[in-house]
C-alpha atoms as a PDB file:
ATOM      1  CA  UNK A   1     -35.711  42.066  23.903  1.00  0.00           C
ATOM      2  CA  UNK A   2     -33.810  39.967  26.352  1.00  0.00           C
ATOM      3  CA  UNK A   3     -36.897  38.219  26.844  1.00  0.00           C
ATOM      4  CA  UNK A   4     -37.389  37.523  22.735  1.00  0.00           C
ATOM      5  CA  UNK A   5     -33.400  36.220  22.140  1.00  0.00           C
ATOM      6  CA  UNK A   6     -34.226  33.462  24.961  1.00  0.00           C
ATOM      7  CA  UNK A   7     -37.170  32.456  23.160  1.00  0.00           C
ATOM      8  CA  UNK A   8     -35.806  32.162  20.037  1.00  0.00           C
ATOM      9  CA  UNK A   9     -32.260  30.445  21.364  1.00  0.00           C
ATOM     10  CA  UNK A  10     -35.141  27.506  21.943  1.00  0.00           C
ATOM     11  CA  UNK A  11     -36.211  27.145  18.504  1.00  0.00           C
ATOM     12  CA  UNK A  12     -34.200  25.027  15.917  1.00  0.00           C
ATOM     13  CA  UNK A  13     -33.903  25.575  12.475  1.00  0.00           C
ATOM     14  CA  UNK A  14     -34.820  22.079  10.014  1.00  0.00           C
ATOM     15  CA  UNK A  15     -30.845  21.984   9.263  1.00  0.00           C
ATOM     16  CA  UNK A  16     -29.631  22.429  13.346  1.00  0.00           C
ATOM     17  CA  UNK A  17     -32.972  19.483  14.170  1.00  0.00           C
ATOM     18  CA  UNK A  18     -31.031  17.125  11.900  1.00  0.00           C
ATOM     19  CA  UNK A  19     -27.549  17.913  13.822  1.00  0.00           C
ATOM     20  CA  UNK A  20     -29.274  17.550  16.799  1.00  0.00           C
ATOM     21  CA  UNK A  21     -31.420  13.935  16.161  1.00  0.00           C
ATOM     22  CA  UNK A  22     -28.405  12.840  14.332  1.00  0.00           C
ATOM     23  CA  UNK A  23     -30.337  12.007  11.343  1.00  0.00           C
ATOM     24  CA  UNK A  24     -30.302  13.748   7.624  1.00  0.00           C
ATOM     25  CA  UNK A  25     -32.103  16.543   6.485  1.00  0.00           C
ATOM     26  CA  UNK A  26     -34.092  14.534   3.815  1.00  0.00           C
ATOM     27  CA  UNK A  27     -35.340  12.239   6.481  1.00  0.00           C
ATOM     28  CA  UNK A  28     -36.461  14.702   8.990  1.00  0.00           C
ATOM     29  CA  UNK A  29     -38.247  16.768   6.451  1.00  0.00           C
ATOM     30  CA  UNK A  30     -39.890  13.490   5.671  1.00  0.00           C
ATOM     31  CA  UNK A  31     -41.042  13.085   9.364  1.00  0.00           C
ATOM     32  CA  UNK A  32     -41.819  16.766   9.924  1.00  0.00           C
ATOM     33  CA  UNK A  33     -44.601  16.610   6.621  1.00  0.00           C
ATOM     34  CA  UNK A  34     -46.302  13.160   7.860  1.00  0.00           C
ATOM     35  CA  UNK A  35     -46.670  15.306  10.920  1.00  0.00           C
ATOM     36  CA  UNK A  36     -44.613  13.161  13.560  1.00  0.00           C
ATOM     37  CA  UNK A  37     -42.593  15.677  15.013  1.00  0.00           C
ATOM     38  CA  UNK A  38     -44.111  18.540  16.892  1.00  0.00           C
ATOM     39  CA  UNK A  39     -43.663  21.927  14.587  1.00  0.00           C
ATOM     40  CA  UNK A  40     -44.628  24.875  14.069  1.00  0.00           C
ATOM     41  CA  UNK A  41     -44.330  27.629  11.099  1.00  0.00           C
ATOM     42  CA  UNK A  42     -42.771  31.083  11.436  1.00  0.00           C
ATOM     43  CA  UNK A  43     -42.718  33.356   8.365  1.00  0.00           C
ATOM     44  CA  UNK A  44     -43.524  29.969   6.497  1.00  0.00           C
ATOM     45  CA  UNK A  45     -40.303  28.420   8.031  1.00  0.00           C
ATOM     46  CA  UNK A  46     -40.211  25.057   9.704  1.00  0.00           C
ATOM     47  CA  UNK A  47     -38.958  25.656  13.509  1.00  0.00           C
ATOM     48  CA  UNK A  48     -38.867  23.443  16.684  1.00  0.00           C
ATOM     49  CA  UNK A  49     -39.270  23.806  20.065  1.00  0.00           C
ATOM     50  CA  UNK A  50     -36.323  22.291  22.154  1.00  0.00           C
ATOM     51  CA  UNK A  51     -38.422  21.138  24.992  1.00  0.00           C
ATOM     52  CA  UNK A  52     -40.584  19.886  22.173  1.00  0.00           C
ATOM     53  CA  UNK A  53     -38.624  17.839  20.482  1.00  0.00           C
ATOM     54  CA  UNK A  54     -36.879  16.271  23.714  1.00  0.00           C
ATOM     55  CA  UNK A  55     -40.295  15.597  25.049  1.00  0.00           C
ATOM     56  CA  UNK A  56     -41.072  13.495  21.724  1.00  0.00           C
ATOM     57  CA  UNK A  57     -37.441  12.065  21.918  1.00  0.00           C
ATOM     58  CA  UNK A  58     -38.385  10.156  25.323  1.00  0.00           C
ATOM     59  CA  UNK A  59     -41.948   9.248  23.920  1.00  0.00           C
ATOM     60  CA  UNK A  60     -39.769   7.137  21.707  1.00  0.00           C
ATOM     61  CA  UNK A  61     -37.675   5.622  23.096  1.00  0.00           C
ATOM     62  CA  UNK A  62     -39.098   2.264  25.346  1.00  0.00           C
ATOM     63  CA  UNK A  63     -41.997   0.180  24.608  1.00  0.00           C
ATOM     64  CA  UNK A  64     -44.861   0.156  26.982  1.00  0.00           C
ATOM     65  CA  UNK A  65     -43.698  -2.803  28.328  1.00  0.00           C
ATOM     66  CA  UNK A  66     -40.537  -1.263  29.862  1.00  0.00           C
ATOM     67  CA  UNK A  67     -40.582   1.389  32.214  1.00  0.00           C
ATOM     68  CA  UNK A  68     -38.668   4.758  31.444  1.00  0.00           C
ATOM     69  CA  UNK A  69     -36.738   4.466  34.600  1.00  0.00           C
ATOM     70  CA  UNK A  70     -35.516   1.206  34.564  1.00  0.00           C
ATOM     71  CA  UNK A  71     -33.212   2.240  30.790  1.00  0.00           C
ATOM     72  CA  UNK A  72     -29.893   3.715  31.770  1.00  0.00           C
ATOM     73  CA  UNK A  73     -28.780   7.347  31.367  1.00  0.00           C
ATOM     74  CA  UNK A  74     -26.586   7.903  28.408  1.00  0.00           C
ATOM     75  CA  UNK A  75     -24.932  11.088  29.611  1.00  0.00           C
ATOM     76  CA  UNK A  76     -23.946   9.034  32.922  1.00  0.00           C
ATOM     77  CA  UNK A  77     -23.282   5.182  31.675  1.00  0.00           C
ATOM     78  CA  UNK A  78     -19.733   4.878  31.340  1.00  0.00           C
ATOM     79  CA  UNK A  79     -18.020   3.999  28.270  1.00  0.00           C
ATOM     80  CA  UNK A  80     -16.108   1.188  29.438  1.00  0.00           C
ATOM     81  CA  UNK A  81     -19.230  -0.911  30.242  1.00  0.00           C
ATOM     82  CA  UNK A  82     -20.112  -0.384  26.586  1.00  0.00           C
ATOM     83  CA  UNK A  83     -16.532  -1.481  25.163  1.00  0.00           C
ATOM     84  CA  UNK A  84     -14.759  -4.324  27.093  1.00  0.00           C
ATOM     85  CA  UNK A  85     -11.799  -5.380  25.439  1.00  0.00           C
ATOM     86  CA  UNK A  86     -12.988  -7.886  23.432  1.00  0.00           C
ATOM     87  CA  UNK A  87     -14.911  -4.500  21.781  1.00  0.00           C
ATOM     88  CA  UNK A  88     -11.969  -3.540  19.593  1.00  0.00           C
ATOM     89  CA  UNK A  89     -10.985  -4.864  16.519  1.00  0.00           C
ATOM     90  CA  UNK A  90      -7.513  -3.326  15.754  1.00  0.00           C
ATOM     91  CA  UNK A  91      -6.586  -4.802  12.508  1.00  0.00           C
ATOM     92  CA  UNK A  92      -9.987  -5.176   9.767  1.00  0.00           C
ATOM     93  CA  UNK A  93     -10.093  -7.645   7.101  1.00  0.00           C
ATOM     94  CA  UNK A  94     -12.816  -6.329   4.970  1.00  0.00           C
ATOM     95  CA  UNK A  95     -12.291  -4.230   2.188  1.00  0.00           C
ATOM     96  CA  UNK A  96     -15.562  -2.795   1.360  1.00  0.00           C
ATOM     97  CA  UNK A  97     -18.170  -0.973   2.981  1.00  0.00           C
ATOM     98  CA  UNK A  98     -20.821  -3.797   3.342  1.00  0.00           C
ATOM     99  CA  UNK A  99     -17.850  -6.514   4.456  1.00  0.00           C
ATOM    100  CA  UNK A 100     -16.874  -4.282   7.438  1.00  0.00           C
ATOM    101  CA  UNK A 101     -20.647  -3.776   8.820  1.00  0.00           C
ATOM    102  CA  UNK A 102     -20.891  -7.764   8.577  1.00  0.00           C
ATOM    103  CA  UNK A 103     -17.464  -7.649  10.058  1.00  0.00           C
ATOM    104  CA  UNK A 104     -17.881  -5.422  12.988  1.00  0.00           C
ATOM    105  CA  UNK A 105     -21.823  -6.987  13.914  1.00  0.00           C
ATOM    106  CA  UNK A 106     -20.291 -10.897  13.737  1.00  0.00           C
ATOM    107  CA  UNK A 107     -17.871  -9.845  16.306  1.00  0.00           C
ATOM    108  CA  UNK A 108     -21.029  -8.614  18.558  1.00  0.00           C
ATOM    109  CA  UNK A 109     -22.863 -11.606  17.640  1.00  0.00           C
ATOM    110  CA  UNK A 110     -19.891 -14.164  18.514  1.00  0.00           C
ATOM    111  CA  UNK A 111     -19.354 -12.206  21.981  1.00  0.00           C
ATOM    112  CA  UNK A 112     -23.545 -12.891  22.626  1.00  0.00           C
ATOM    113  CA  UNK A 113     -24.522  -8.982  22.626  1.00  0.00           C
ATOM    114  CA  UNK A 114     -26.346  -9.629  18.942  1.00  0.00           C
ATOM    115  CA  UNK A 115     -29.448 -12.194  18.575  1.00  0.00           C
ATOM    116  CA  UNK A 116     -30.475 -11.319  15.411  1.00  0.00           C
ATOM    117  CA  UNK A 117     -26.918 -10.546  13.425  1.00  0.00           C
ATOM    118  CA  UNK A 118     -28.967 -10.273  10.069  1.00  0.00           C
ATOM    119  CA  UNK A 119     -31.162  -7.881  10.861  1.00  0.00           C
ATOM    120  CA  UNK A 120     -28.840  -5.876  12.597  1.00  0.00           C
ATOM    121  CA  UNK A 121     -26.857  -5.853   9.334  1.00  0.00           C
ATOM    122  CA  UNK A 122     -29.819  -5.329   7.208  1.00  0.00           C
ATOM    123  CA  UNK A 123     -30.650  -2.669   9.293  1.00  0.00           C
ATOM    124  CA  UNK A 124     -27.351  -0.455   9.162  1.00  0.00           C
ATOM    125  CA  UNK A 125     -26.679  -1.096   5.526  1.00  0.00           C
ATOM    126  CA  UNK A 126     -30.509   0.294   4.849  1.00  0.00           C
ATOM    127  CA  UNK A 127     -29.465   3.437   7.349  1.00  0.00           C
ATOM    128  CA  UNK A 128     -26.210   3.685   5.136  1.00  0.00           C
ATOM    129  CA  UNK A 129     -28.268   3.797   1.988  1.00  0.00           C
ATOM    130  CA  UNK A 130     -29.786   7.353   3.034  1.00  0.00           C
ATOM    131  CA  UNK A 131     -27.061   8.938   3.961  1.00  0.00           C
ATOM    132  CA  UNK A 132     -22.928   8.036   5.057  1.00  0.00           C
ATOM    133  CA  UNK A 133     -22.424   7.908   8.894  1.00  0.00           C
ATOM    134  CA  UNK A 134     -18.879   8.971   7.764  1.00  0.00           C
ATOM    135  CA  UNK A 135     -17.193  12.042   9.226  1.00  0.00           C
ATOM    136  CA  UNK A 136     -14.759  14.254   8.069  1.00  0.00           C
ATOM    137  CA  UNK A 137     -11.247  13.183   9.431  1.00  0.00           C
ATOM    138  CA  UNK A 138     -11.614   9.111   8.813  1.00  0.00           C
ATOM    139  CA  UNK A 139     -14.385   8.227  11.054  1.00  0.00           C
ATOM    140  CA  UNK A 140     -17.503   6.549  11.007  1.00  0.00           C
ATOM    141  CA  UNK A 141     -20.652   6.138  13.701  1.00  0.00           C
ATOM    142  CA  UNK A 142     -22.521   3.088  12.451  1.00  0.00           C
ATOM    143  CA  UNK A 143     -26.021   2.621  13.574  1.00  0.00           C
ATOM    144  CA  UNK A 144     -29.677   1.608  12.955  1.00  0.00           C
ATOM    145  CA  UNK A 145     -32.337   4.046  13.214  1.00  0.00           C
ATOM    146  CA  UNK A 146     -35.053   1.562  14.813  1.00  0.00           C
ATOM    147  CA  UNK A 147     -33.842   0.139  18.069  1.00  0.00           C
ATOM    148  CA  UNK A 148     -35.404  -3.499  18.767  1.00  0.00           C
ATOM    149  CA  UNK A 149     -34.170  -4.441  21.978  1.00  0.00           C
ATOM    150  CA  UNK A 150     -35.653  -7.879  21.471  1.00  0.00           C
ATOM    151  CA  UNK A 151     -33.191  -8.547  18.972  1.00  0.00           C
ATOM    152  CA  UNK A 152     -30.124  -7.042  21.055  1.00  0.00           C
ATOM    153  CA  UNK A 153     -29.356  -9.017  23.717  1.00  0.00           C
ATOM    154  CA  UNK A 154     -27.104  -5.826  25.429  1.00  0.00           C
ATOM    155  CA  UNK A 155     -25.994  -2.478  24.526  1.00  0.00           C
ATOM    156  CA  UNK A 156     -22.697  -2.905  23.120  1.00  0.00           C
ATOM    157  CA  UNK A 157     -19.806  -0.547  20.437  1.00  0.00           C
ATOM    158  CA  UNK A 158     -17.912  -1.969  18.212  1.00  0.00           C
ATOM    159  CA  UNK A 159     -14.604  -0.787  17.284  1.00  0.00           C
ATOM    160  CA  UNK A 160     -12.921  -1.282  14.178  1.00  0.00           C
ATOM    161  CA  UNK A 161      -9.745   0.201  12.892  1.00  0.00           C
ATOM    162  CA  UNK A 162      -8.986  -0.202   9.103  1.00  0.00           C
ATOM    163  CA  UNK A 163      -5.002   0.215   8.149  1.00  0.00           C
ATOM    164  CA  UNK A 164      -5.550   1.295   4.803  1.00  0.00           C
ATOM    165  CA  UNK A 165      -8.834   3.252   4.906  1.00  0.00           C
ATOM    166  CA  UNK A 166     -12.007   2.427   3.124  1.00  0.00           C
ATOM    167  CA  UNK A 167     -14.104   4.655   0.778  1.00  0.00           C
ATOM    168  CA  UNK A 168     -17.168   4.954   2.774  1.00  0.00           C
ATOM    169  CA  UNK A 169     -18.750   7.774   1.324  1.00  0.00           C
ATOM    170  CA  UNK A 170     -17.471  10.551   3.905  1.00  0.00           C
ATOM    171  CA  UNK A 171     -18.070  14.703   2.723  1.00  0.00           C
ATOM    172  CA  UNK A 172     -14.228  14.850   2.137  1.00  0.00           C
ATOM    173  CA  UNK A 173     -13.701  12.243  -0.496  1.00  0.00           C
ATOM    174  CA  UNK A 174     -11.189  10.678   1.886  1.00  0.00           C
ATOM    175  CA  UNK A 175     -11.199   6.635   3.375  1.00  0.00           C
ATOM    176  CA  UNK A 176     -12.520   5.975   6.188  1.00  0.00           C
ATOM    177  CA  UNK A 177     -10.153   4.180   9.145  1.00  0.00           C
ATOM    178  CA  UNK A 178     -12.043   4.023  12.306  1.00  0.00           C
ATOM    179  CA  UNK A 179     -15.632   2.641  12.700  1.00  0.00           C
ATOM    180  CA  UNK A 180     -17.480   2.662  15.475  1.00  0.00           C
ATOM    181  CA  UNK A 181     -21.017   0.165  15.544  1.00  0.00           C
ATOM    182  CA  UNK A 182     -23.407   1.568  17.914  1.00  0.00           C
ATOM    183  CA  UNK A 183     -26.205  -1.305  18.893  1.00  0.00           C
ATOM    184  CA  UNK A 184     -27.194   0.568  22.336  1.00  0.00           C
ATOM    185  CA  UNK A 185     -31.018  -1.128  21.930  1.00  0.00           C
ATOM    186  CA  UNK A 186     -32.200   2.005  23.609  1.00  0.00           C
ATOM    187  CA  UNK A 187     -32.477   5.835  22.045  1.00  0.00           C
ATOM    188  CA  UNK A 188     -32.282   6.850  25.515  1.00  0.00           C
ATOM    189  CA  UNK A 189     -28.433   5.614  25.005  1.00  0.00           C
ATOM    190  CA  UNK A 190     -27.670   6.670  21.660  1.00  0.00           C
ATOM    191  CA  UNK A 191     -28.484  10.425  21.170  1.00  0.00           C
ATOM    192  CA  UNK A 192     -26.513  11.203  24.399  1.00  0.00           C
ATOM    193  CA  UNK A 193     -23.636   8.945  23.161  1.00  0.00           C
ATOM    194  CA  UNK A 194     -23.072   9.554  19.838  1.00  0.00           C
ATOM    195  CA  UNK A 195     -22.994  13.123  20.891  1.00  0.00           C
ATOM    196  CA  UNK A 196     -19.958  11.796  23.595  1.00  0.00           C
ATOM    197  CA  UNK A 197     -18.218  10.194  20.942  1.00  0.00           C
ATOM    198  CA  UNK A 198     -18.195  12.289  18.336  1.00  0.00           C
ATOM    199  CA  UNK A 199     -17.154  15.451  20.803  1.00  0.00           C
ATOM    200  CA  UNK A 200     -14.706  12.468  21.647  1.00  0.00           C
ATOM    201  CA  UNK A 201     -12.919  12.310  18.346  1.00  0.00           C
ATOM    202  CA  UNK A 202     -13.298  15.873  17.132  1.00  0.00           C
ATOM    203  CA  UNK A 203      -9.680  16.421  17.657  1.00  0.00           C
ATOM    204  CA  UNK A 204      -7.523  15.453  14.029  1.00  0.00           C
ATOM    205  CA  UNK A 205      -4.586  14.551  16.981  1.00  0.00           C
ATOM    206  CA  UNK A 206      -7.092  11.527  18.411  1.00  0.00           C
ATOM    207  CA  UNK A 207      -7.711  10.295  15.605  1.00  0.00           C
ATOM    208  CA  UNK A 208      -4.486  10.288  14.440  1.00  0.00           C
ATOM    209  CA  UNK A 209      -2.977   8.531  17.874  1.00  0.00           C
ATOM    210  CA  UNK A 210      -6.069   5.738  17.199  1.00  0.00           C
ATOM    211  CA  UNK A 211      -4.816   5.211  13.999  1.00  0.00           C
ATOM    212  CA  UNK A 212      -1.431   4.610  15.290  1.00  0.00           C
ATOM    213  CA  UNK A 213      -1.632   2.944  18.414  1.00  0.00           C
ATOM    214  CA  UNK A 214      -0.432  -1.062  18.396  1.00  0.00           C
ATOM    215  CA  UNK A 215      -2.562  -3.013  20.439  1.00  0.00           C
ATOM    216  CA  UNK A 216      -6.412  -2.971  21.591  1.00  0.00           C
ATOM    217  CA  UNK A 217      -5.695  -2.004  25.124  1.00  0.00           C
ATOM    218  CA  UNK A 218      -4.222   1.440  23.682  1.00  0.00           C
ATOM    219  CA  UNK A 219      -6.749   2.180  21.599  1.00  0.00           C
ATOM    220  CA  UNK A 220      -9.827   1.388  24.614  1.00  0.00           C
ATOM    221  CA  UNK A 221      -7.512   3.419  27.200  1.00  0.00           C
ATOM    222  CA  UNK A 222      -7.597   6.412  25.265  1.00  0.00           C
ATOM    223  CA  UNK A 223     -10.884   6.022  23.957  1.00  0.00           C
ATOM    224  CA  UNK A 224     -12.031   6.072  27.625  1.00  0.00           C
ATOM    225  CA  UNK A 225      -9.641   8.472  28.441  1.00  0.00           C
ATOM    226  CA  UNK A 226     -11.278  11.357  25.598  1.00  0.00           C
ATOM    227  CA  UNK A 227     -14.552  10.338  27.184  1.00  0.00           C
ATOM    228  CA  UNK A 228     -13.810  11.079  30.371  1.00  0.00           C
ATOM    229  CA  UNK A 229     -12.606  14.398  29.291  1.00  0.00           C
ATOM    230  CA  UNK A 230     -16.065  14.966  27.552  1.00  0.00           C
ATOM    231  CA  UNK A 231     -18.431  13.884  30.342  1.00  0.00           C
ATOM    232  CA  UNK A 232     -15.993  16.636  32.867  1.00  0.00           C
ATOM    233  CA  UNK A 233     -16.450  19.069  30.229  1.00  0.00           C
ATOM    234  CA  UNK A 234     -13.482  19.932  28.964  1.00  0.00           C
ATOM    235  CA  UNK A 235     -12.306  21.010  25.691  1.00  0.00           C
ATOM    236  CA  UNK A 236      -9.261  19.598  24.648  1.00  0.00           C
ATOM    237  CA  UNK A 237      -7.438  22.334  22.194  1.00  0.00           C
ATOM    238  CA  UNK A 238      -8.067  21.121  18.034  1.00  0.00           C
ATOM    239  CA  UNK A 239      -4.891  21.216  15.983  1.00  0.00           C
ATOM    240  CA  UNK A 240      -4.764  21.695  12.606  1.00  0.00           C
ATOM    241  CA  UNK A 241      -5.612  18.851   9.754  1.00  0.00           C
ATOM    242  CA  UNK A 242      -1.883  17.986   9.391  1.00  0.00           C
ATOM    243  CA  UNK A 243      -2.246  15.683  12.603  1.00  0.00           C
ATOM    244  CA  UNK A 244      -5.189  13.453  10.561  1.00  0.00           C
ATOM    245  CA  UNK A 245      -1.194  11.841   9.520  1.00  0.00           C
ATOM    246  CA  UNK A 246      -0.545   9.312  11.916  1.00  0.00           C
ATOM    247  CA  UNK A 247       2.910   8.755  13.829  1.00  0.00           C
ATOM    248  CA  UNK A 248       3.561   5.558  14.043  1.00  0.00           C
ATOM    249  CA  UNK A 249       5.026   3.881  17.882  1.00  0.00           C
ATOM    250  CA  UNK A 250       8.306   3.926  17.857  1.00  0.00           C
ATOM    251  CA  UNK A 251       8.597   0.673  19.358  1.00  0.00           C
ATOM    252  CA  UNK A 252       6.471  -0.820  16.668  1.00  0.00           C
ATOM    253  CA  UNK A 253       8.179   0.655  14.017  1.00  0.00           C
ATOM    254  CA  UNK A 254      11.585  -0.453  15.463  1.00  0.00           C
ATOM    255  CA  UNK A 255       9.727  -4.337  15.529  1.00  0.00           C
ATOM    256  CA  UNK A 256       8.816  -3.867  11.801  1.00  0.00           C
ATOM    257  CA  UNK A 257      12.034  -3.082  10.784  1.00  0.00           C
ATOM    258  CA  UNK A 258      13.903  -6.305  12.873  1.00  0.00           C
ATOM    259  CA  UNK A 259      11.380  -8.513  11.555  1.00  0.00           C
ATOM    260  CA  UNK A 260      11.921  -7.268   7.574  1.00  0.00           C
ATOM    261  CA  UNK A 261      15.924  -7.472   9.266  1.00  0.00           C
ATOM    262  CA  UNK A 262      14.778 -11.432  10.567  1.00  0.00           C
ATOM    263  CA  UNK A 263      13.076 -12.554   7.122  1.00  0.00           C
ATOM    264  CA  UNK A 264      16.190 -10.885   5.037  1.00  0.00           C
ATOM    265  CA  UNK A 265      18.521 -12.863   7.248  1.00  0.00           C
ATOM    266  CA  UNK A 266      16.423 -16.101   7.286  1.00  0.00           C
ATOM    267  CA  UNK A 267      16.088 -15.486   3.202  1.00  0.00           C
ATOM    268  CA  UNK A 268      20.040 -15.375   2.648  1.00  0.00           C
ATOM    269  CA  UNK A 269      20.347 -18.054   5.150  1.00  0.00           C
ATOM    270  CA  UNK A 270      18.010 -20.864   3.442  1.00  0.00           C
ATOM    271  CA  UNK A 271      19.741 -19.556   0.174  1.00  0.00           C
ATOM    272  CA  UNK A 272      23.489 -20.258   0.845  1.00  0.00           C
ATOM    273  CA  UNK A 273      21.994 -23.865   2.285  1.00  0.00           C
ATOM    274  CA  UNK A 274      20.311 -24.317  -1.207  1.00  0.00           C
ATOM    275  CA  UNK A 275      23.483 -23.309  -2.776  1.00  0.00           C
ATOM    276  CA  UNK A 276      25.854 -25.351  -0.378  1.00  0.00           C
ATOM    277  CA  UNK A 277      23.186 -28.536  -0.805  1.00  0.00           C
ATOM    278  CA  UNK A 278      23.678 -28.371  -4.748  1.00  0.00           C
ATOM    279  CA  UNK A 279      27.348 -28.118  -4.814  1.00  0.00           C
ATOM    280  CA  UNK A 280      27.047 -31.005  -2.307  1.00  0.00           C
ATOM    281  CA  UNK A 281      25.077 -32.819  -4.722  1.00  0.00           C
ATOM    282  CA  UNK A 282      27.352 -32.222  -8.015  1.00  0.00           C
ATOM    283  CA  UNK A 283      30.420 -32.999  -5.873  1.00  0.00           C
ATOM    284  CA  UNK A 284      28.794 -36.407  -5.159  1.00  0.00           C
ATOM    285  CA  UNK A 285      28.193 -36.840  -8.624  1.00  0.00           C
ATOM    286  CA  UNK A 286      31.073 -35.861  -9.535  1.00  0.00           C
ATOM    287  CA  UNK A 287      33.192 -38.371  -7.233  1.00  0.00           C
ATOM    288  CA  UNK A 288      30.857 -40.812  -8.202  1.00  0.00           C
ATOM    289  CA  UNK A 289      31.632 -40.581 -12.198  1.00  0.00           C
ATOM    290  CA  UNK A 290      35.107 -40.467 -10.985  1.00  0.00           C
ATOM    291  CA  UNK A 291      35.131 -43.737  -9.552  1.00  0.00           C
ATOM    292  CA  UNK A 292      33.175 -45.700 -11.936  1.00  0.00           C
ATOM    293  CA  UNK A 293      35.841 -44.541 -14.706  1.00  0.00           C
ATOM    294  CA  UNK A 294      38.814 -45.912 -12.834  1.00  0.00           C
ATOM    295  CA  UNK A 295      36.608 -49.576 -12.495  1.00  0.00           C
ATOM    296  CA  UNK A 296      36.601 -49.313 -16.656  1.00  0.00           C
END
């Protein structure tokens, strides 16, 4: 019996394969019927062999001109040699879901980790098009699912943080504030850290606190510091939905208010000159009306 439960813990249903390759349902169904994923039928169900289907996960990822050894680990490359600073876009100018992919890929292209930026855009909007990488919660893992490392230079994130939100097609009908553009040129790097990331941001209170934070460093600090957490395996504890609200630093919300305090001020300022410069200007006229009477 023991024996039988062990066995069976190693098979995956269609639905937990998808989880698991990160992929939709539709798309692995596809790939299961043309016969490129190693299956088998039980009671006319589709199941999968774990070993299996990691086996066939590392016959995909490098070409044969690239040894298997020479790509780095994705459960051991840190996270901070994937987002330098320059990584983090804190304040997003697009609006829509197409201007924010070209957004986030011509920051990797301008910082020389993109060759080809069309393709790479081409590329995510087509993966879009099957399904939203949009979580529940106001976050979003943009990728491709073909990795050409000829046409990325180095594997690089992308971090982009939307004030507003965008509707990005997430389950919950909600916007979308944080986006995250995975071009890691290897799968050997993006199963493992997708997986870190989204374990990463699980927590409504993250989320929140990247929503909130004011600068870049902030937001990279505690990005590394939730993957740290994740790669010593622990569990940080999940509060309830309420903390998707953000709290805004108190610091930043005290230099919002002096600056509204600084434009008000500057406002009444330049008005009372206005006012003072036309009096100024009917006195003058005035005197000057005087004095040509008294030569009549």
């Amino acid at each position: 019996m023991g024996k039988n439960r062990g066995t069976d813990a190693q098979l995956l249903t269609m639905h937990e394969l998808a989880a698991y390759l990160h992929l939709d349902e539709a798309t692995v169904q596809k790939l299961v019927m043309a016969g490129k994923i190693p299956s088998l039928q039980i009671d006319k169900q589709w199941r999968f062999k774990r070993a299996a289907i990691d086996t066939w996960i590392e016959e995909q990822l490098v070409g044969e001109d690239e040894s298997f050894a020479d790509v780095p680990d994705g459960m051991k490359l840190p996270l901070e040699d994937l987002l330098p600073d320059q990584a983090i876009i804190p304040t997003l100018r697009s609006k829509t879901p197409v201007g924010v992919i070209e957004e986030l890929a011509a920051r990797a292209y301008t910082n020389g980790w993109l060759v080809d930026k069309p393709w790479f855009v081409g590329a995510v909007v087509e993966r879009e098009s099957l399904s939203s990488t949009a979580m529940e919660g106001g976050v979003a893992f943009l990728h491709t699912r073909a990795k050409d490392k000829g046409k990325i230079h180095r594997p690089f994130i992308i971090v982009g943080r939307s004030w507003e939100g965008i509707m990005f097609g997430s389950p919950d009908g909600n916007p979308t504030y944080l986006f995250f553009l995975l071009g890691l040129k290897y799968d050997r790097l993006h199963l493992p850290i997708l997986g870190r990331l989204a374990r990463a941001l699980r927590n409504p209170a993250t989320i929140a606190k990247l929503r909130a934070l004011s600068s870049p460093d902030q937001v990279r600090a505690l990005l590394l510091k939730e993957d740290a957490q994740v790669r010593s395996g622990l569990v940080p504890e999940i509060l309830e939905a309420t903390a998707f609200k953000p709290i805004l630093d108190r610091q930043l919300r005290l230099r919002a208010i002096r600056r509204l305090q600084s434009q008000k001020s500057a406002a009444v300022i330049t008005a009372e000159k206005r006012a003072a410069a036309i009096e100024g200007a009917k006195g003058k006229k005035a005197k000057a009306k005087a004095a040509r009477a008294k030569l009549k």
